[in-house]
Protein backbone atom coordinates (compact mmCIF):
# COMPACT_ATOMS: atom_id res chain seq x y z
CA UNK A 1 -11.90 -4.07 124.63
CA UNK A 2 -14.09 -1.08 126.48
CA UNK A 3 -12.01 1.97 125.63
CA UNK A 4 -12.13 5.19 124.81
CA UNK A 5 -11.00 4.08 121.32
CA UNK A 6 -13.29 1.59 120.80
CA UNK A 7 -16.26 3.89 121.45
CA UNK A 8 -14.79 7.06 119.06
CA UNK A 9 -14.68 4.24 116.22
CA UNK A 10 -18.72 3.57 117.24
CA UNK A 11 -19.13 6.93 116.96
CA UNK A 12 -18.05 7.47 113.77
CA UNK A 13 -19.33 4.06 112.14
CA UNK A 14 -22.99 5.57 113.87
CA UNK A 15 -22.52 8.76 111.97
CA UNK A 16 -21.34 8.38 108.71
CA UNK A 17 -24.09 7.42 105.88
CA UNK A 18 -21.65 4.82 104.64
CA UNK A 19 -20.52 1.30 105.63
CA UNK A 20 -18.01 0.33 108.70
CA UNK A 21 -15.20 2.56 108.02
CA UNK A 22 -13.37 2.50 111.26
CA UNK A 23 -12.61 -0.45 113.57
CA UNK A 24 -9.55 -2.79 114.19
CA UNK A 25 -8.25 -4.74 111.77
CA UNK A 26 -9.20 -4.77 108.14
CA UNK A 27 -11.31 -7.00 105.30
CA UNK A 28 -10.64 -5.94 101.90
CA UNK A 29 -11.99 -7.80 99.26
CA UNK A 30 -9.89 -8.11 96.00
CA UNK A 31 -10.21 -5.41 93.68
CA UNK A 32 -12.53 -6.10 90.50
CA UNK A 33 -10.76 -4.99 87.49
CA UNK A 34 -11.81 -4.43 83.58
CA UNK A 35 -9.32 -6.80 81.89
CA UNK A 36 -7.18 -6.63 78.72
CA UNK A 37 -7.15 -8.78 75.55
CA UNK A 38 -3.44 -9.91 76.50
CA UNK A 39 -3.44 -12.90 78.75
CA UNK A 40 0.33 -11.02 79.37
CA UNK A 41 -1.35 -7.73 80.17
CA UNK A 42 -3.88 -9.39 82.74
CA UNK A 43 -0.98 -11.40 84.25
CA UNK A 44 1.17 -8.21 84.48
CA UNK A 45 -1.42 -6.23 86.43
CA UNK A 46 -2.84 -9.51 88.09
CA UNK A 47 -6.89 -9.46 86.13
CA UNK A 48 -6.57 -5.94 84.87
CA UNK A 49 -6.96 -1.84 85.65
CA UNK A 50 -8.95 -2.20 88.71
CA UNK A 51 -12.30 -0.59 88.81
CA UNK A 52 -12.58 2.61 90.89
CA UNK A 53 -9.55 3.96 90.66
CA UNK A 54 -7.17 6.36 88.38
CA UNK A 55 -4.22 4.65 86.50
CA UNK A 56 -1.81 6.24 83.35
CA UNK A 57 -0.65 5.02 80.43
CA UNK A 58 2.18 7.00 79.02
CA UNK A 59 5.46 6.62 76.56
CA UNK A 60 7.13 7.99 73.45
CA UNK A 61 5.29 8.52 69.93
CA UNK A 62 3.25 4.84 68.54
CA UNK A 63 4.43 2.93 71.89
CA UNK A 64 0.46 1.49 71.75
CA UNK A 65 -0.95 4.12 74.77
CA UNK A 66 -4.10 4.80 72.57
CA UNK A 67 -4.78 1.12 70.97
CA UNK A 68 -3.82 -0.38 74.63
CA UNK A 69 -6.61 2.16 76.26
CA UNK A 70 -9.00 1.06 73.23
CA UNK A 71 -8.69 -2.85 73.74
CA UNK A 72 -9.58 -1.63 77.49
CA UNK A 73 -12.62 -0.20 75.93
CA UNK A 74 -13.75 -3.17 73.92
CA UNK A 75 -13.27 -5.27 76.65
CA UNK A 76 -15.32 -2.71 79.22
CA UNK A 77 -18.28 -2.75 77.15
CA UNK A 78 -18.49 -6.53 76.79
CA UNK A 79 -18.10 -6.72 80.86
CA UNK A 80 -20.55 -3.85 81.59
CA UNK A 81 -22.99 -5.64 78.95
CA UNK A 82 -22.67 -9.01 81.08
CA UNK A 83 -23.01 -7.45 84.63
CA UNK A 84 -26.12 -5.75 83.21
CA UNK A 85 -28.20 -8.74 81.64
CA UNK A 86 -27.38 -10.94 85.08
CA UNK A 87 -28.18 -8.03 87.35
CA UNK A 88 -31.60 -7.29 85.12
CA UNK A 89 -32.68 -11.23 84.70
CA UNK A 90 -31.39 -10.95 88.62
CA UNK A 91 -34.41 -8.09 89.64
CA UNK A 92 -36.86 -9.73 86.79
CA UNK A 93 -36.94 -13.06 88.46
CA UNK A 94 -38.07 -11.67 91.57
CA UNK A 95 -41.78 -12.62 92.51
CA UNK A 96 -41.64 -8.76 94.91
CA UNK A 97 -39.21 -6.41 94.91
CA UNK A 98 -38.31 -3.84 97.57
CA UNK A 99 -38.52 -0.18 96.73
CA UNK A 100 -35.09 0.26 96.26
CA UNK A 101 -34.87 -3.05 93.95
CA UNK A 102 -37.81 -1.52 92.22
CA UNK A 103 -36.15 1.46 91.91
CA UNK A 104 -32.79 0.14 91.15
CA UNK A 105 -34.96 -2.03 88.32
CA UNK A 106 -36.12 1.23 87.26
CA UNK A 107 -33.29 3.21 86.75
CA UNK A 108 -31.17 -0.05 84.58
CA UNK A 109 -34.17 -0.15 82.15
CA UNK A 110 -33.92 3.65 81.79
CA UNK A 111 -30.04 3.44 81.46
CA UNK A 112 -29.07 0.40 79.94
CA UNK A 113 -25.37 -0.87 80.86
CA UNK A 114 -22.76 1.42 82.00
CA UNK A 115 -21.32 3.51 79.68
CA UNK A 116 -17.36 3.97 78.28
CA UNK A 117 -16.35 7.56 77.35
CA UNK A 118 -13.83 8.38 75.58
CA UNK A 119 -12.62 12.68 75.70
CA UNK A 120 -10.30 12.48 72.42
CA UNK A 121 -8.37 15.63 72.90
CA UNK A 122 -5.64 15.14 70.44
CA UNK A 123 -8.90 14.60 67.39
CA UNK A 124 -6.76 11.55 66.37
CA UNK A 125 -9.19 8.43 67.19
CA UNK A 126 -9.27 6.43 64.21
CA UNK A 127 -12.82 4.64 63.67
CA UNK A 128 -11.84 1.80 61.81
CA UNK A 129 -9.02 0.84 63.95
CA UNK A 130 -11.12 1.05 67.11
CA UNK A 131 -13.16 -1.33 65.29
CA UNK A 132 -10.98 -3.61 64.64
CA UNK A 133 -9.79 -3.45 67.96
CA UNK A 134 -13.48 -4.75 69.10
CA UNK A 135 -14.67 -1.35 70.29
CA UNK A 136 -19.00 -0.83 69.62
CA UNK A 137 -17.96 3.08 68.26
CA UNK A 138 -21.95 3.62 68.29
CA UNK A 139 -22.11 2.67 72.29
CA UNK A 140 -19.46 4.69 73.43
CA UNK A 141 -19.27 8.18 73.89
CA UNK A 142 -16.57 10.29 72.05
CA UNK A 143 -16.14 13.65 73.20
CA UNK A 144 -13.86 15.70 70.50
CA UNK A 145 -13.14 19.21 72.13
CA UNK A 146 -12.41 22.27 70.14
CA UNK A 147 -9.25 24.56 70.59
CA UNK A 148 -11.54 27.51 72.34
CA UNK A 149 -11.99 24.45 75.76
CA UNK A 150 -8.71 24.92 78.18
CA UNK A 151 -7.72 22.29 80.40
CA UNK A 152 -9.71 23.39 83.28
CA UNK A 153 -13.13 23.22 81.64
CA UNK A 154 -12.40 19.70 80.23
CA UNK A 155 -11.28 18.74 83.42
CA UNK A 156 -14.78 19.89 84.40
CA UNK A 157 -16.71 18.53 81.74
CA UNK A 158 -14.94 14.57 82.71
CA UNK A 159 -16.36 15.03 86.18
CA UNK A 160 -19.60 15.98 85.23
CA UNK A 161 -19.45 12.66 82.92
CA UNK A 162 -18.37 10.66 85.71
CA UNK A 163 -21.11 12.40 88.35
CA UNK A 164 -23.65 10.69 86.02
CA UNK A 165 -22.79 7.35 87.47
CA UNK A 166 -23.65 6.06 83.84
CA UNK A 167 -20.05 5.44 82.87
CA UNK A 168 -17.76 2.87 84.41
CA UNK A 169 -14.52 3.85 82.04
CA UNK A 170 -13.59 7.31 80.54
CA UNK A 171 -9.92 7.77 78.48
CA UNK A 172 -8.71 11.03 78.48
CA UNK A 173 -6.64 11.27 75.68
CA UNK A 174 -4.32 12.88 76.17
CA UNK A 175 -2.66 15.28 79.32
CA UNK A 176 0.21 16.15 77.07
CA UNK A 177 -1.72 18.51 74.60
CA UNK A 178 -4.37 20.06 76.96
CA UNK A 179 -3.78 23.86 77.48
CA UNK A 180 -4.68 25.54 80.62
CA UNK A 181 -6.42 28.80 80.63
CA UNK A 182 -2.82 30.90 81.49
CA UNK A 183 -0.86 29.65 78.58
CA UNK A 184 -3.67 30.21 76.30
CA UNK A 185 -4.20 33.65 77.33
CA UNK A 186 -0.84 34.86 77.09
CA UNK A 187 1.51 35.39 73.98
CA UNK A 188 3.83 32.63 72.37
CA UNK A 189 6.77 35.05 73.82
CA UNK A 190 5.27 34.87 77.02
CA UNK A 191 6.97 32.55 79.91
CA UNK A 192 3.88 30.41 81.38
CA UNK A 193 5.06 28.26 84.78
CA UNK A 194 3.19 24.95 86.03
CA UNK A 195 1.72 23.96 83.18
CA UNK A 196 -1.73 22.52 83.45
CA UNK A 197 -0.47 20.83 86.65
CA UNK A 198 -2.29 23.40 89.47
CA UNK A 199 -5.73 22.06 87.75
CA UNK A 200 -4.39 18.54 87.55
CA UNK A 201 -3.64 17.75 90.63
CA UNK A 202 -7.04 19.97 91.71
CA UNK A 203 -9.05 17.60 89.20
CA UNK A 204 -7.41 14.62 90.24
CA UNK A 205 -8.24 15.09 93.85
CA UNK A 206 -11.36 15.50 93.52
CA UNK A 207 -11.56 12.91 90.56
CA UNK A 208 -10.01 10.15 93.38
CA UNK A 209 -13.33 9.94 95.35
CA UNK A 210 -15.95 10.45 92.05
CA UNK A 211 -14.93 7.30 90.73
CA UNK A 212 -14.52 5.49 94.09
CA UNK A 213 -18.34 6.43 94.69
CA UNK A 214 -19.61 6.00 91.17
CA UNK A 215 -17.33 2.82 90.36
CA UNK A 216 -15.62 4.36 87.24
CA UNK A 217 -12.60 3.82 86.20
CA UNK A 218 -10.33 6.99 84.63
CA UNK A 219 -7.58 6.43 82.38
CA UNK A 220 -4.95 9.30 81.39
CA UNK A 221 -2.53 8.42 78.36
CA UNK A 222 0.01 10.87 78.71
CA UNK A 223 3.54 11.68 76.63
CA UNK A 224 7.19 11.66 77.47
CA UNK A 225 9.24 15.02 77.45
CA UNK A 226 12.87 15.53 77.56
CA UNK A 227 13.41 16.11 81.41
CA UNK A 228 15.34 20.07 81.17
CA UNK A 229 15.43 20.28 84.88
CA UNK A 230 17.60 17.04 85.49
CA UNK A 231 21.60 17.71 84.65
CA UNK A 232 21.29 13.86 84.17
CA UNK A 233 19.33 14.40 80.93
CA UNK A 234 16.26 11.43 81.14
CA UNK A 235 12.54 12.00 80.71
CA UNK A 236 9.69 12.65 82.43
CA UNK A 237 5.60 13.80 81.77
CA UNK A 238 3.40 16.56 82.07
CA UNK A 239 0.71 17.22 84.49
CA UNK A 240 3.35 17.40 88.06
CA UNK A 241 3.33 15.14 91.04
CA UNK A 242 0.15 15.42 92.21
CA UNK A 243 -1.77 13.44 89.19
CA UNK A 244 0.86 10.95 89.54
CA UNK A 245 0.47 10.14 93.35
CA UNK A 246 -3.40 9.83 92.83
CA UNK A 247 -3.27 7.22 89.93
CA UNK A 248 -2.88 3.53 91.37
CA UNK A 249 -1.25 2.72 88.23
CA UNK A 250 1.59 3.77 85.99
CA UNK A 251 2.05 1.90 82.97
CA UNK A 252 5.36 2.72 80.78
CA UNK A 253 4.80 1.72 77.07
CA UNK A 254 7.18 1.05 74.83
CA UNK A 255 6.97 -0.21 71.14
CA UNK A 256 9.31 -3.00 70.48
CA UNK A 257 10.16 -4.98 66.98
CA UNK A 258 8.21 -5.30 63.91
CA UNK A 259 6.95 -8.84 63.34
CA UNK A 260 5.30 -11.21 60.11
CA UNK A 261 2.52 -13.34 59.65
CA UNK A 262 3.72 -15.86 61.49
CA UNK A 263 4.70 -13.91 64.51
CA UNK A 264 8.62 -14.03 64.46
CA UNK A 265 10.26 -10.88 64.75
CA UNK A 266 11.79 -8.67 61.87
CA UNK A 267 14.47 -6.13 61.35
CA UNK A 268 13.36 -2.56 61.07
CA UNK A 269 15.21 -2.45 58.10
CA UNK A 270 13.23 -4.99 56.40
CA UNK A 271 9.53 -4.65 57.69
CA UNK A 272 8.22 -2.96 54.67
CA UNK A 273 4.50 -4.73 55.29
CA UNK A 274 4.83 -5.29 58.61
CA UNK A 275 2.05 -7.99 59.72
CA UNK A 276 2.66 -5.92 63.54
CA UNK A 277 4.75 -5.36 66.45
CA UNK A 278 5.26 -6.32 70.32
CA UNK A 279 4.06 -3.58 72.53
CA UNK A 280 6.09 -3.50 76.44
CA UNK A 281 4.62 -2.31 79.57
CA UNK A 282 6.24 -1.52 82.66
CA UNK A 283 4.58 -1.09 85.43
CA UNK A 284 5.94 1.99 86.47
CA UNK A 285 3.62 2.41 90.20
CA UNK A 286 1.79 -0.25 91.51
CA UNK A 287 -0.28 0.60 94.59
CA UNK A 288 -3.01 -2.10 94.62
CA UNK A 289 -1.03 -5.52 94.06
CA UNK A 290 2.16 -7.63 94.88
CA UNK A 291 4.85 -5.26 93.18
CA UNK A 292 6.82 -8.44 91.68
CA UNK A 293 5.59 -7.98 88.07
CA UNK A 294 7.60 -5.62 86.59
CA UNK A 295 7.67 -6.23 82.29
CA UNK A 296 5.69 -7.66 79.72
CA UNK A 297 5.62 -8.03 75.71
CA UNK A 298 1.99 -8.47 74.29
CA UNK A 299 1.52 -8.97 70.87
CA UNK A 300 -0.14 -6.39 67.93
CA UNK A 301 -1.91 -7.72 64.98
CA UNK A 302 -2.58 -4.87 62.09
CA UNK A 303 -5.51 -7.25 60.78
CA UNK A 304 -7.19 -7.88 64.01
CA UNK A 305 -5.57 -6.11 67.46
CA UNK A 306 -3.82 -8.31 70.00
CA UNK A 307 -2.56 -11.69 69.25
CA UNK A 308 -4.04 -13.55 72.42
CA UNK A 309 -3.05 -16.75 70.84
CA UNK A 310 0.55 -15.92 70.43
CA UNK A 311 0.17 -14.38 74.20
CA UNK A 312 -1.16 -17.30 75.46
CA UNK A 313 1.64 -19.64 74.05
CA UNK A 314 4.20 -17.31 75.27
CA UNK A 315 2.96 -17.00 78.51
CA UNK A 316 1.78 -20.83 79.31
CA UNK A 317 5.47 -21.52 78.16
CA UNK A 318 6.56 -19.38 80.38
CA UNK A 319 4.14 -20.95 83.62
CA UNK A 320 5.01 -24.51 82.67
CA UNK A 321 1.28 -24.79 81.70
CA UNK A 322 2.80 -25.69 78.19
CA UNK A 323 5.92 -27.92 77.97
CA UNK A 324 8.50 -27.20 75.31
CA UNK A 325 11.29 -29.69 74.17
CA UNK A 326 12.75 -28.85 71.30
CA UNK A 327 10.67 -28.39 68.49
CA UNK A 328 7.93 -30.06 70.78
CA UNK A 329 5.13 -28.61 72.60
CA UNK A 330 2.26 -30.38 74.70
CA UNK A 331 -0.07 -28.94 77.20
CA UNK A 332 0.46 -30.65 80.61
CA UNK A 333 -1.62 -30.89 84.08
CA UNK A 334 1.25 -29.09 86.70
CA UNK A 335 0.57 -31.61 89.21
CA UNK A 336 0.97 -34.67 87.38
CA UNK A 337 3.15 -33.77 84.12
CA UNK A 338 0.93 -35.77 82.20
CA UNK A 339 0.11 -34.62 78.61
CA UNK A 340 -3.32 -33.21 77.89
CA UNK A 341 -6.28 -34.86 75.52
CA UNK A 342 -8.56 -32.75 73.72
CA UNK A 343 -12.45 -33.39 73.32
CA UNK A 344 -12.17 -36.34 71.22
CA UNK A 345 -9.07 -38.12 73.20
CA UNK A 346 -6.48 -36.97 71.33
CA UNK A 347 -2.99 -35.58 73.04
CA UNK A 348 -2.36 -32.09 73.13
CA UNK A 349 0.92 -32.73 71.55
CA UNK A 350 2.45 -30.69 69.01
CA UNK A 351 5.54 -30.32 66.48
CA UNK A 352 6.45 -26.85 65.37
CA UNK A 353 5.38 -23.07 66.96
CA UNK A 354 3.15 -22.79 63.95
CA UNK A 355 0.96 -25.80 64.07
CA UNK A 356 0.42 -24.92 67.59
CA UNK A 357 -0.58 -21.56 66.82
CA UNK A 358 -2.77 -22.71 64.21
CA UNK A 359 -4.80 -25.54 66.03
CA UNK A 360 -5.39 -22.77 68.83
CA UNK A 361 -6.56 -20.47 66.42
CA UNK A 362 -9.10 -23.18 65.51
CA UNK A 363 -10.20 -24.12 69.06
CA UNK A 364 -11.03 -21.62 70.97
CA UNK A 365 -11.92 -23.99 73.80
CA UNK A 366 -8.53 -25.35 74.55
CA UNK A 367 -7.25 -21.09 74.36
CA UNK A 368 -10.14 -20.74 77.08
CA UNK A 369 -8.68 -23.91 78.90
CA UNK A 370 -5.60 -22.85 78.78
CA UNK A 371 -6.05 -18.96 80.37
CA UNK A 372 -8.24 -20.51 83.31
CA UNK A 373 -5.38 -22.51 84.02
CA UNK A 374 -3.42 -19.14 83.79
CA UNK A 375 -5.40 -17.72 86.36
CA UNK A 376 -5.07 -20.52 88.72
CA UNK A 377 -1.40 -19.83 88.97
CA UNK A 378 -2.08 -16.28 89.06
């Protein structure tokens, strides 16, 4: 295929510093992605937010944008921690390294894992509910900025964190109360126009190929406003178009109803103690998967963060993986329909949502059987 094309795409593989970047055809490997707690979060967004890349979270007042980007967080940390001890016992096992595995050796022993960052503009992060939500508050680095930083140097200050290479997730929490440098300036009387969107969509431009090159994920929650401009009424968020055509994903959240102990749902009017609530996400844009997952419900324990049992039930139910007759449920093999045994023989057979629940509460093996089997259909 001697052509003038084919030797212009030489030319430029030959001259750039990176890897085959032009040619016919393409090979793109599946995105890798920090996951969620939910098993119906992970389905959604098919393993996760993928790594790299900008996504959103946004929705009205308690929707579960902040505790959704803090199980990300928990869940970061225990992946980073696992790439890093393979990768290190990886180099340490070597009889020689190279200079560059020495060096790379080098520079993980000075670092440690990567890093998750989390810039809580809105001074609302709640310690003991990050903890609970399986966050390591000592590993991860809070950044708490004052009211004298506009949006333009905290914009700065995130891609300085990200330039590090140190960190593979940062939150930003949250677009909706940053400030740019001409509305702070200016009187309360004063009209301001744009916003902090001019720096925005400046930051996110440049923020697109930072955390392609240093493999970091950035997350923006961000907050619903009453959309003035539309005679239709509707909603819509700060920041302009810009940040939203650079994120990969846009998740809508949405809190949903109150539920007990047992996981059954509850009027509003009589969830005094609530035990928690379902959280929905809609995905909103989807530029890196299938777009035929639209909705999910995950479930929100106040003693202990998301109900993955109660997810997993739902959504096996849902994938056939668990059959449900009546008050019966028993986890089956697709293929055959045959009726699962447990370690000791026994079927996997049971009467009544709640001593389901309970026996996977107790075996954590048959949840972990059951979400691989997830992922196979997935």
């Amino acid at each position: 295929m001697g052509s003038r094309l084919t030797d212009i795409f030489k030319e430029i593989n030959k001259e750039s510093k990176n890897e085959f970047i032009a040619g016919f055809g393409i090979t793109r490997a599946i995105l890798p992605t920090i996951p969620f707690s939910s098993p119906q979060l992970n389905w959604l967004l098919r393993g996760g937010i993928p790594r790299g890349r900008l996504a959103e979270f946004f929705g009205d007042n308690g929707s579960g944008k902040t505790t959704s980007s803090l199980d990300l967080c928990s869940q970061a940390q225990m992946l980073f921690k696992e790439e890093y001890d393979d990768r290190l016992n990886e180099l340490q096992s070597c009889t020689k390294l190279t200079k560059v595995e020495q060096a790379e050796l080098d520079e993980l022993l000075a670092t440690g894992p990567k890093k998750v960052a989390f810039i809580d503009a809105e001074n609302t992060l709640d310690e003991k509910w990050a903890r609970k939500l399986g966050v390591d508050i000592d590993a991860m680095g809070v950044i708490k900025p004052d009211e004298n930083i506009y949006a333009e140097e905290l914009f700065d200050i995130t891609l300085d964190i990200i330039s590090t290479g140190e960190v593979g997730l940062v939150i930003l929490d949250s677009l909706g109360v940053l400030v740019s440098k001409q509305e702070a300036e200016k009187d309360m009387d004063e009209a301001t126009y744009g916003g902090i969107s001019k720096s925005l969509t400046r930051f996110s431009k440049r923020a697109v190929a930072m955390c392609a090159h240093y493999n970091c994920t950035l997350v923006a929650i961000n907050q619903k406003r009453d959309n003035l401009k539309s005679q239709h009424g509707g909603t819509t968020t700060p920041g302009g178009r810009g940040w939203k055509h650079n994120c990969v994903y846009r998740l809508d959240f949405t809190k949903g109803s109150f539920i007990d102990e047992n996981c059954k749902e509850i009027p509003k009017a009589t969830a005094i103690h609530p035990h928690g609530n379902m959280v929905g996400v809609a995905v909103e844009k989807n530029k890196v998967t299938t777009p035929d997952r639209r909705l999910c419900w995950y479930t929100l324990n106040y003693t202990h963060g998301v109900d993955v049992v109660n997810d997993v039930i739902t959504l096996a139910c849902s994938l056939g993986i668990i059959d449900r007759s009546g008050a019966w449920y028993q986890i089956v093999d697709k293929e055959t329909g045959e009726i699962l045994q447990d370690s000791e023989g026994d079927l996997l057979k049971f009467q009544g949502t709640a001593n389901m629940y309970n026996y996977l509460n107790e075996h954590d093996d048959i949840v972990d059987m059951i979400i691989d089997k997830i992922k196979d259909v997935s």
